[in-house]
C-alpha atoms as a PDB file:
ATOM      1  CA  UNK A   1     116.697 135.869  60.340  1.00  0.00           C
ATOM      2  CA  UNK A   2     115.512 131.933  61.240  1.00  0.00           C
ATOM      3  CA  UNK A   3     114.985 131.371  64.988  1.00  0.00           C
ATOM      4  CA  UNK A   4     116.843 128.236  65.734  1.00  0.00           C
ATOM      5  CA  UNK A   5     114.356 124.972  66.600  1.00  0.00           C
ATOM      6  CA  UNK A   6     113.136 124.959  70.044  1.00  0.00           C
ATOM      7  CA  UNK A   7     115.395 122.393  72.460  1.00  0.00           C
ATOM      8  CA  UNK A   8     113.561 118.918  72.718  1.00  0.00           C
ATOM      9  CA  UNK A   9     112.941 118.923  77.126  1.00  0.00           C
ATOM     10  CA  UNK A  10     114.252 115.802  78.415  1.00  0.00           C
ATOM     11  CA  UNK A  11     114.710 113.926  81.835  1.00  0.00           C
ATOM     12  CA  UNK A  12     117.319 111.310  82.257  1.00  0.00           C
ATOM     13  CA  UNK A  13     116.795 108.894  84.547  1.00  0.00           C
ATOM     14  CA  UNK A  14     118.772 105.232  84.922  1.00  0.00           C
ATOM     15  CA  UNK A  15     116.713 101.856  84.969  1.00  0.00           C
ATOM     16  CA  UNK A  16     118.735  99.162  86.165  1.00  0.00           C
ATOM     17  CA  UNK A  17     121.992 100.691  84.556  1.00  0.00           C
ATOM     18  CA  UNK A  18     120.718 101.448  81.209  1.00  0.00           C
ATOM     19  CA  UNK A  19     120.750 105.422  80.291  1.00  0.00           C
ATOM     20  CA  UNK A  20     116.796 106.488  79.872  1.00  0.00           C
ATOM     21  CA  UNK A  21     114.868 109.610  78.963  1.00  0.00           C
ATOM     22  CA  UNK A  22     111.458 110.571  79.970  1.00  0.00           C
ATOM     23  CA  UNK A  23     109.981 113.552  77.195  1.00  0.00           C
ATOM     24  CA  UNK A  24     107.042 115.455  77.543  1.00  0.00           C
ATOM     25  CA  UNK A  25     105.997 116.918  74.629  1.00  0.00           C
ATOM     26  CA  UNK A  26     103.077 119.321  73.583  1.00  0.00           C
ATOM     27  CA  UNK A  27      99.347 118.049  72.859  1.00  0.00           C
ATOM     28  CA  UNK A  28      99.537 118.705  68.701  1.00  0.00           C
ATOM     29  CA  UNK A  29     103.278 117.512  68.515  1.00  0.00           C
ATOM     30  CA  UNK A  30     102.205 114.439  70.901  1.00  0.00           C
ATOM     31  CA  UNK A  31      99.019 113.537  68.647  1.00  0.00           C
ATOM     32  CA  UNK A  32     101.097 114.146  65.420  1.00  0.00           C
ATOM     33  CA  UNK A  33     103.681 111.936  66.727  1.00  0.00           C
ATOM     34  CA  UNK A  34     101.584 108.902  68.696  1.00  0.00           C
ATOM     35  CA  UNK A  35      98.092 109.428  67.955  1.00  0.00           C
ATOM     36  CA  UNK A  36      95.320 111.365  69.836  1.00  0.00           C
ATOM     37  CA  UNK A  37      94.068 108.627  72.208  1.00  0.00           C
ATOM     38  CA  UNK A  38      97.524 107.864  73.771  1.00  0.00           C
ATOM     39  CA  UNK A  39      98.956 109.099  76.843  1.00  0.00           C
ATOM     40  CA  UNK A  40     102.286 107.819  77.214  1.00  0.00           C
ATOM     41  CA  UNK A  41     104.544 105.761  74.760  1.00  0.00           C
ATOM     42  CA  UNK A  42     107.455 103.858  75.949  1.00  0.00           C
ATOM     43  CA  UNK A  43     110.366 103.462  72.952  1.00  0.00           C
ATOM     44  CA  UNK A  44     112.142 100.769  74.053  1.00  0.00           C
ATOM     45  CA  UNK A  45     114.278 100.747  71.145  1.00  0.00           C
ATOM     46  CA  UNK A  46     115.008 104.116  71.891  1.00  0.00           C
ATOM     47  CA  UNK A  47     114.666 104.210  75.474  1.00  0.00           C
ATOM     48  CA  UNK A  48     112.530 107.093  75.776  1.00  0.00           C
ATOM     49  CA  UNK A  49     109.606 107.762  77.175  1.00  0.00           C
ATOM     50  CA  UNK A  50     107.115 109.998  75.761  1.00  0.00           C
ATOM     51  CA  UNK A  51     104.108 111.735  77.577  1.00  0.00           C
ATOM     52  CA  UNK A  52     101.186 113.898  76.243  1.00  0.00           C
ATOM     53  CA  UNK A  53     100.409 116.177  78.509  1.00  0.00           C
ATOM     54  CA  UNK A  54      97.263 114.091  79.797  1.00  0.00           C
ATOM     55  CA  UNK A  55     100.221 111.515  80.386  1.00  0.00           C
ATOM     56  CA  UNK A  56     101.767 113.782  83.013  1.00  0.00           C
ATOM     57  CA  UNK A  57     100.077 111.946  86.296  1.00  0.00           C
ATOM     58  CA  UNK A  58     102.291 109.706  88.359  1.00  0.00           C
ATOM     59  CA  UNK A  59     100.272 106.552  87.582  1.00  0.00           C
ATOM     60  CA  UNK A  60     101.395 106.671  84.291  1.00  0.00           C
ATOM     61  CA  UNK A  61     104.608 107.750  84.754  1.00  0.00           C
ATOM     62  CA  UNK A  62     105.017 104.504  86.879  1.00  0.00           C
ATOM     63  CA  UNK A  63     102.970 102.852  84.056  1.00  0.00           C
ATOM     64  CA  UNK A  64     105.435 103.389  81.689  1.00  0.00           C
ATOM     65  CA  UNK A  65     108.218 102.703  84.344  1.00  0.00           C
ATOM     66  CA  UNK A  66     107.447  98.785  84.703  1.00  0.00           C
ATOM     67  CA  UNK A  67     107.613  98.331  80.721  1.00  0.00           C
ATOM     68  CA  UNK A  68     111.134 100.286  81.009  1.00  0.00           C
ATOM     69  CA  UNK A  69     112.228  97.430  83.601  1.00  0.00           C
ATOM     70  CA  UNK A  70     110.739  94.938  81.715  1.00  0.00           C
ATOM     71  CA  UNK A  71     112.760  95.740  78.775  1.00  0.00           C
ATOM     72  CA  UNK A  72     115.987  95.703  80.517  1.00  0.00           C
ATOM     73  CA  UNK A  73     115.301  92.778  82.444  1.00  0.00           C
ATOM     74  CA  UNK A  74     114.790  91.127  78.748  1.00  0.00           C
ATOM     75  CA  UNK A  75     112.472  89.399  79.541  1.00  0.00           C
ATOM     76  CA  UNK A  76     111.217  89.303  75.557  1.00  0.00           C
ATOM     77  CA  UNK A  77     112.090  85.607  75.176  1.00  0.00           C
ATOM     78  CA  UNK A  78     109.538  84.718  77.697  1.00  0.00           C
ATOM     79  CA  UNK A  79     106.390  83.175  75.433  1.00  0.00           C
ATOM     80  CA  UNK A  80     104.717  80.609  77.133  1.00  0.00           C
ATOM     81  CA  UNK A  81     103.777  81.352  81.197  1.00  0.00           C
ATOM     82  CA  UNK A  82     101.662  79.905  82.976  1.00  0.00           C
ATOM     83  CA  UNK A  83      99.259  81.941  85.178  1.00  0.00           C
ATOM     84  CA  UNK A  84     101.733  80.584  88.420  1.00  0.00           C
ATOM     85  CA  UNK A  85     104.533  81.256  86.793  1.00  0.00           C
ATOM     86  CA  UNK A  86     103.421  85.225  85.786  1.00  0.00           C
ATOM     87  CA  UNK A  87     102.101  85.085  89.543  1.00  0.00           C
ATOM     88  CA  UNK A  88     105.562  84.128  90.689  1.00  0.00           C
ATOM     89  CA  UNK A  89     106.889  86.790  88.469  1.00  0.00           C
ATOM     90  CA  UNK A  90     105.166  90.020  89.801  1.00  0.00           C
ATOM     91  CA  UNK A  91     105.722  88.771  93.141  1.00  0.00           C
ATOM     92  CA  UNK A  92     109.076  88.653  92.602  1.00  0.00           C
ATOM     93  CA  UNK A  93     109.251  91.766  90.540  1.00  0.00           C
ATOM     94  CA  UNK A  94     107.453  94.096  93.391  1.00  0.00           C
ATOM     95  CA  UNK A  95     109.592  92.379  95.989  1.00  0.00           C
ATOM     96  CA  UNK A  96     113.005  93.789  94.372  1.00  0.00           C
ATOM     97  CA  UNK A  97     111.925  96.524  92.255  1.00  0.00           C
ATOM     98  CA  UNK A  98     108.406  98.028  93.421  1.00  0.00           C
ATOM     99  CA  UNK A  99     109.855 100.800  95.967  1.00  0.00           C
ATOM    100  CA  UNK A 100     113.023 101.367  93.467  1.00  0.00           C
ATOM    101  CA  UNK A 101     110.212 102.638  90.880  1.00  0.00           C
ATOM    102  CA  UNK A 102     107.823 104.028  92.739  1.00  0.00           C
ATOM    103  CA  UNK A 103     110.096 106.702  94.386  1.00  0.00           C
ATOM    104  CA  UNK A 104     111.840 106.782  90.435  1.00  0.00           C
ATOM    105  CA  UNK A 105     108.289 107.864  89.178  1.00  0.00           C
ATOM    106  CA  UNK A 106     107.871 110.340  92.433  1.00  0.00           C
ATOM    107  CA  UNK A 107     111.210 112.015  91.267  1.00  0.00           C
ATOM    108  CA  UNK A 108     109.862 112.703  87.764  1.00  0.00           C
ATOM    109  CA  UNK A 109     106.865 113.153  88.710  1.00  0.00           C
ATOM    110  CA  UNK A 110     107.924 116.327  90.615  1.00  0.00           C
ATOM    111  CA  UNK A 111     110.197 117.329  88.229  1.00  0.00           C
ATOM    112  CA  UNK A 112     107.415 117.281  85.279  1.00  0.00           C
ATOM    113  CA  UNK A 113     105.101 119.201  88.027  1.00  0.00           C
ATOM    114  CA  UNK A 114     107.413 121.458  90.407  1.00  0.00           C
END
């Protein structure tokens, strides 16, 4: 009798009203997947993000966090900035968004470590 695949383990989570999933997966199936010296891998096209277990810390969670909001702030088209104007742009991007993902990567963070 075949065992049926193992579920994939996901976390949803919402980034500024897009649907997002944060995936751990096992060291060999991570390595396989993304390469050995990777952590963390953010799909945008996708929207997943995928953690080794070394990825697991909540500076990389958050890591992986800012290129999620990045994404859906599409922000893509931006190819020429001045060192002011990427200044003016993390300001700005702490100021309205910094607590929002910090407490986000808290929440998974706890939930990938109970």
């Amino acid at each position: 009798m075949n065992k049926p695949a193992p579920r994939r383990f996901s976390i949803p989570f919402p980034v500024l009203g897009k649907h997002w999933h944060l995936r751990p997966m096992l060291k060999k199936k991570y390595a396989k997947k993304h390469g050995k010296d990777s952590v963390a891998i953010t799909r945008t096209d996708k929207r997943i993000v995928y953690l080794s277990p070394y990825g697991r810390d909540l500076e990389t969670i958050t890591h992986e966090l800012v290129h999620c909001y990045r994404y859906e702030m599409c922000l893509d088209s931006m190819t020429e900035i001045t060192v002011d104007d990427m200044e003016e742009f993390w300001a700005e991007f702490i100021s309205k968004f910094g607590h929002e993902i910090l407490d986000l990567a808290e929440e998974l963070y706890n939930k990938l470590n109970p």
